[in-house]
C-alpha atoms as a PDB file:
ATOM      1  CA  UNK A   1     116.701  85.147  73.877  1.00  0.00           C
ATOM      2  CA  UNK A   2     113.615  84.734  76.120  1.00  0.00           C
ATOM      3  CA  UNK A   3     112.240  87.693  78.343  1.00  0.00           C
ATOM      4  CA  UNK A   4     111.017  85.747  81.511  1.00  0.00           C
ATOM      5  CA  UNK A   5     110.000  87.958  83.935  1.00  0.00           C
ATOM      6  CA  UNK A   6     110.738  90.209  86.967  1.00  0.00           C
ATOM      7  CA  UNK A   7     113.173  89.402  89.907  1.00  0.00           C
ATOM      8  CA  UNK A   8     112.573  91.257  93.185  1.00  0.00           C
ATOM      9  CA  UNK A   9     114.886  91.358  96.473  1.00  0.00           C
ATOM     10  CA  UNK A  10     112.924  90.285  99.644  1.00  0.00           C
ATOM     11  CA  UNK A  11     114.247  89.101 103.375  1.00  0.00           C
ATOM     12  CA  UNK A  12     112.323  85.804 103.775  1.00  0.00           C
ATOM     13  CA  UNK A  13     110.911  84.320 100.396  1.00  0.00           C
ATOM     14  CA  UNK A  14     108.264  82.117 102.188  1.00  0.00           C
ATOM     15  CA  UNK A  15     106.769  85.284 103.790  1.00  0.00           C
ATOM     16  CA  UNK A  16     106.981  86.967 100.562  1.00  0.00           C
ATOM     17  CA  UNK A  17     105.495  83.758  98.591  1.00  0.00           C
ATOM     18  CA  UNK A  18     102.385  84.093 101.552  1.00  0.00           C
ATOM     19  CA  UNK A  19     102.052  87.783 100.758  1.00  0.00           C
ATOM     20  CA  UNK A  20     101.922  87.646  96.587  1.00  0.00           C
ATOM     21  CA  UNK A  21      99.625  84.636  97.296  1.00  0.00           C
ATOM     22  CA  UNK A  22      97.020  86.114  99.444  1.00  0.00           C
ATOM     23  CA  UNK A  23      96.938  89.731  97.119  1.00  0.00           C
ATOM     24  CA  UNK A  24      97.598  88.198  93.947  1.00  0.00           C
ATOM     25  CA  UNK A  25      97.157  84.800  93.591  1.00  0.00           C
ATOM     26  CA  UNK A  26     100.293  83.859  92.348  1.00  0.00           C
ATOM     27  CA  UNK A  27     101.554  80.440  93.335  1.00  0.00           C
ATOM     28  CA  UNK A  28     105.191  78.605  93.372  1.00  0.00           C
ATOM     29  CA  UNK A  29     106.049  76.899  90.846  1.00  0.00           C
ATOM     30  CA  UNK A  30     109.648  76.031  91.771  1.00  0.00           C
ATOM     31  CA  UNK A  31     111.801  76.872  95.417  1.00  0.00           C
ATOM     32  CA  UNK A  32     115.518  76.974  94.494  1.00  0.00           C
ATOM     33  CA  UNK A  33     116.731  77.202  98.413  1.00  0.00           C
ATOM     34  CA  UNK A  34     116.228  81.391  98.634  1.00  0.00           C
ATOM     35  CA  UNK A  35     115.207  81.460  94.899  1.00  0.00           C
ATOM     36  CA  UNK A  36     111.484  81.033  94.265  1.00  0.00           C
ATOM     37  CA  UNK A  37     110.106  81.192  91.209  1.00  0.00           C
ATOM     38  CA  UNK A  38     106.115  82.182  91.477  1.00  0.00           C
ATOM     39  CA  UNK A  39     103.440  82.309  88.533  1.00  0.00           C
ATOM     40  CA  UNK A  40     102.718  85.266  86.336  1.00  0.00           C
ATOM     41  CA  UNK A  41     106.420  85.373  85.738  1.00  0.00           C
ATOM     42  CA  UNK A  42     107.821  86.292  89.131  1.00  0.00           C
ATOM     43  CA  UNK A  43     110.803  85.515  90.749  1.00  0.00           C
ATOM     44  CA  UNK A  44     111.535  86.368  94.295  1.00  0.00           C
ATOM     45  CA  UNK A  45     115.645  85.911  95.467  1.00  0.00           C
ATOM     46  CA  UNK A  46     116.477  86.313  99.055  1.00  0.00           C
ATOM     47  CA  UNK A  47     118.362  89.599 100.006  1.00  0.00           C
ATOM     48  CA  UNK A  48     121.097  87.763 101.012  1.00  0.00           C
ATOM     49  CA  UNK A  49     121.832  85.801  97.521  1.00  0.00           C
ATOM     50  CA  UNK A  50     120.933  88.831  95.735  1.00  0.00           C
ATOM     51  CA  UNK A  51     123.673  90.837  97.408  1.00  0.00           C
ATOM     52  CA  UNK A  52     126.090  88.485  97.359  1.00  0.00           C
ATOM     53  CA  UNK A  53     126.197  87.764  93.650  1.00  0.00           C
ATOM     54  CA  UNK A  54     126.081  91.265  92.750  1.00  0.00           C
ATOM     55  CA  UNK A  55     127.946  92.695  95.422  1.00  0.00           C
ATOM     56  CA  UNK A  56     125.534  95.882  95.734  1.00  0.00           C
ATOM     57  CA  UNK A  57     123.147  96.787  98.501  1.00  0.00           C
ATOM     58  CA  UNK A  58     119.233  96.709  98.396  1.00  0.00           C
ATOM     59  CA  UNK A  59     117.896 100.031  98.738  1.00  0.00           C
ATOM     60  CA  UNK A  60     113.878  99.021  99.430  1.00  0.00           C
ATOM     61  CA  UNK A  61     111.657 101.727  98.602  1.00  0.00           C
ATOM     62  CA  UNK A  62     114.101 102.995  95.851  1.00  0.00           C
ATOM     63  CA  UNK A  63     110.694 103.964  93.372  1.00  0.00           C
ATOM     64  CA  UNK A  64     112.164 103.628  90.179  1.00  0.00           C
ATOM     65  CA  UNK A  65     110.183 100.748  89.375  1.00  0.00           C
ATOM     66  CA  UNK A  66     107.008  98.579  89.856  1.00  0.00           C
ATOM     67  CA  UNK A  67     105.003  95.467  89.434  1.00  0.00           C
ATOM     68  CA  UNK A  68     101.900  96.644  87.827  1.00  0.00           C
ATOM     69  CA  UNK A  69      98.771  94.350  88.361  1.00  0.00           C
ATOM     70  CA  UNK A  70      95.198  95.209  87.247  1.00  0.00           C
ATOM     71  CA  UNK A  71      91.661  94.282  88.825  1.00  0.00           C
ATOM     72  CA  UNK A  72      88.236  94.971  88.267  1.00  0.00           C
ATOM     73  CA  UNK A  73      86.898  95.210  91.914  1.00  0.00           C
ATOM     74  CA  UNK A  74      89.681  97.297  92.527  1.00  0.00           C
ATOM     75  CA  UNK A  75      87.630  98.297  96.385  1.00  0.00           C
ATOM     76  CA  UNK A  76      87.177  94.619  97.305  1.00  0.00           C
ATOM     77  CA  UNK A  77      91.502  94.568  96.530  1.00  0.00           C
ATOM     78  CA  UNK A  78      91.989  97.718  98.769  1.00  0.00           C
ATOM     79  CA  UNK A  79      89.458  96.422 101.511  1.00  0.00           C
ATOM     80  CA  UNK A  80      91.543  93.204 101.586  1.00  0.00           C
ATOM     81  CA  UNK A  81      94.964  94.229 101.459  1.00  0.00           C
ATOM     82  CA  UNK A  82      93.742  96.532 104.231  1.00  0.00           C
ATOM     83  CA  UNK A  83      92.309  93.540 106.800  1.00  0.00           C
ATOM     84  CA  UNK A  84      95.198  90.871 105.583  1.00  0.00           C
ATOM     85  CA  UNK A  85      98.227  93.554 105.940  1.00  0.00           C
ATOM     86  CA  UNK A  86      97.397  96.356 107.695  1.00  0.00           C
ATOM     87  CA  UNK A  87     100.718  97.524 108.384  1.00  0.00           C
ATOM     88  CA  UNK A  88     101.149  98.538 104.573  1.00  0.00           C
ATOM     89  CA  UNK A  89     102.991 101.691 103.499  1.00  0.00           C
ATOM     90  CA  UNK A  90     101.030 103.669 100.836  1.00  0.00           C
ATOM     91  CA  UNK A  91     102.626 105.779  98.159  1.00  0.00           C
ATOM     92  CA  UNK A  92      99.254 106.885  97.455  1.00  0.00           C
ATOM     93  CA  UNK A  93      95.824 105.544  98.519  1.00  0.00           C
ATOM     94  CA  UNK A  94      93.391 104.565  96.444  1.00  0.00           C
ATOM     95  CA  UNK A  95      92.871 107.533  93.708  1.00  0.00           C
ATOM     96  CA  UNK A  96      91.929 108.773  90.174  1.00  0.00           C
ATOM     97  CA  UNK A  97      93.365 109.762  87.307  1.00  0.00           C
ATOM     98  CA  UNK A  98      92.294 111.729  84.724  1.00  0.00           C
ATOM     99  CA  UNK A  99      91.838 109.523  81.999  1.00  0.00           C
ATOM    100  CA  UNK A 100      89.525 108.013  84.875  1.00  0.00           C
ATOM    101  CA  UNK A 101      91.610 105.025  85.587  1.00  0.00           C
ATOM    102  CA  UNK A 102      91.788 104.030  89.860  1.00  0.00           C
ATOM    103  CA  UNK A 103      94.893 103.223  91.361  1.00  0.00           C
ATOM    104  CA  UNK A 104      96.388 102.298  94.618  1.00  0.00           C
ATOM    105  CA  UNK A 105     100.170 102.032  94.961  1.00  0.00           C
ATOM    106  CA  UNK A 106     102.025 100.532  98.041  1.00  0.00           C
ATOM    107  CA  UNK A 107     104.571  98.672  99.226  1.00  0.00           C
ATOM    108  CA  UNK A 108     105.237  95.037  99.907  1.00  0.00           C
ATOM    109  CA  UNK A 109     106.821  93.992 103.082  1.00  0.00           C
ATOM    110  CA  UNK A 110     110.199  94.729 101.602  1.00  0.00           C
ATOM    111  CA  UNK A 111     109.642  97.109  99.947  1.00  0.00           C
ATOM    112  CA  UNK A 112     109.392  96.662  96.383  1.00  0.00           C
ATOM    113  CA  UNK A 113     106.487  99.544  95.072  1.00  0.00           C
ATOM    114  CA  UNK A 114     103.594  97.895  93.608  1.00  0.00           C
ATOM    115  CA  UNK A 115     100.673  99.327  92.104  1.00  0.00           C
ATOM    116  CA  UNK A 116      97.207  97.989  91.309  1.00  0.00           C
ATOM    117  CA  UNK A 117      94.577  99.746  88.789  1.00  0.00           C
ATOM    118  CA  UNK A 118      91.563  99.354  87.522  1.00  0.00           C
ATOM    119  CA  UNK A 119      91.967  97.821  83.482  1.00  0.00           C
ATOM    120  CA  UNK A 120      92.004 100.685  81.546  1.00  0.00           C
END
């Protein structure tokens, strides 16, 4: 068996694809019709699909998990995700813990929790 990543529910995988690409980076490597399948082992599936095959609801903003992403110039990240996507629900702004570690933690546009901290 081969782990190959994470699979998140979102409305519209282009806008989704825009989003992790303009925070993140991350880039398509295969579109599967509603089924994308992005770099760094990410895998976005329309809400519709997602439903459908597993005949449950979404619940967005559910917080038992995350995607967990690290970065150095954690302020330039902030500053950015503030001017590209201003709109964005917090769970907590930009803070630190007290091994010393910063974090930010928000939402994506449907929202799935992310958080981004400093490497530790």
């Amino acid at each position: 068996m081969i782990y190959k990543g994470v699979l998140i529910a979102v409305t519209d995988c282009n806008k989704s694809l825009k989003f992790y690409n303009d925070m993140f980076g991350l880039s398509l490597i295969r579109d599967n019709d509603g089924n994308m399948e992005l770099t760094d082992n990410i895998f976005l599936q329309e809400i519709g699909y997602w439903e459908k095959f597993t005949q449950k609801n979404v619940i967005p903003r559910n917080n038992s998990s995350e995607l967990y992403f690290e970065e150095a110039d954690i302020d330039a990240f902030v500053k950015k995700l503030e001017t590209l996507y201003p709109e964005t629900e917090y769970v907590n702004r930009l803070m630190t813990h007290s091994w010393g570690q910063r974090v930010v933690r928000f939402y994506d546009p449907d929202g799935n929790l992310i958080e981004v901290g400093t490497p530790v």
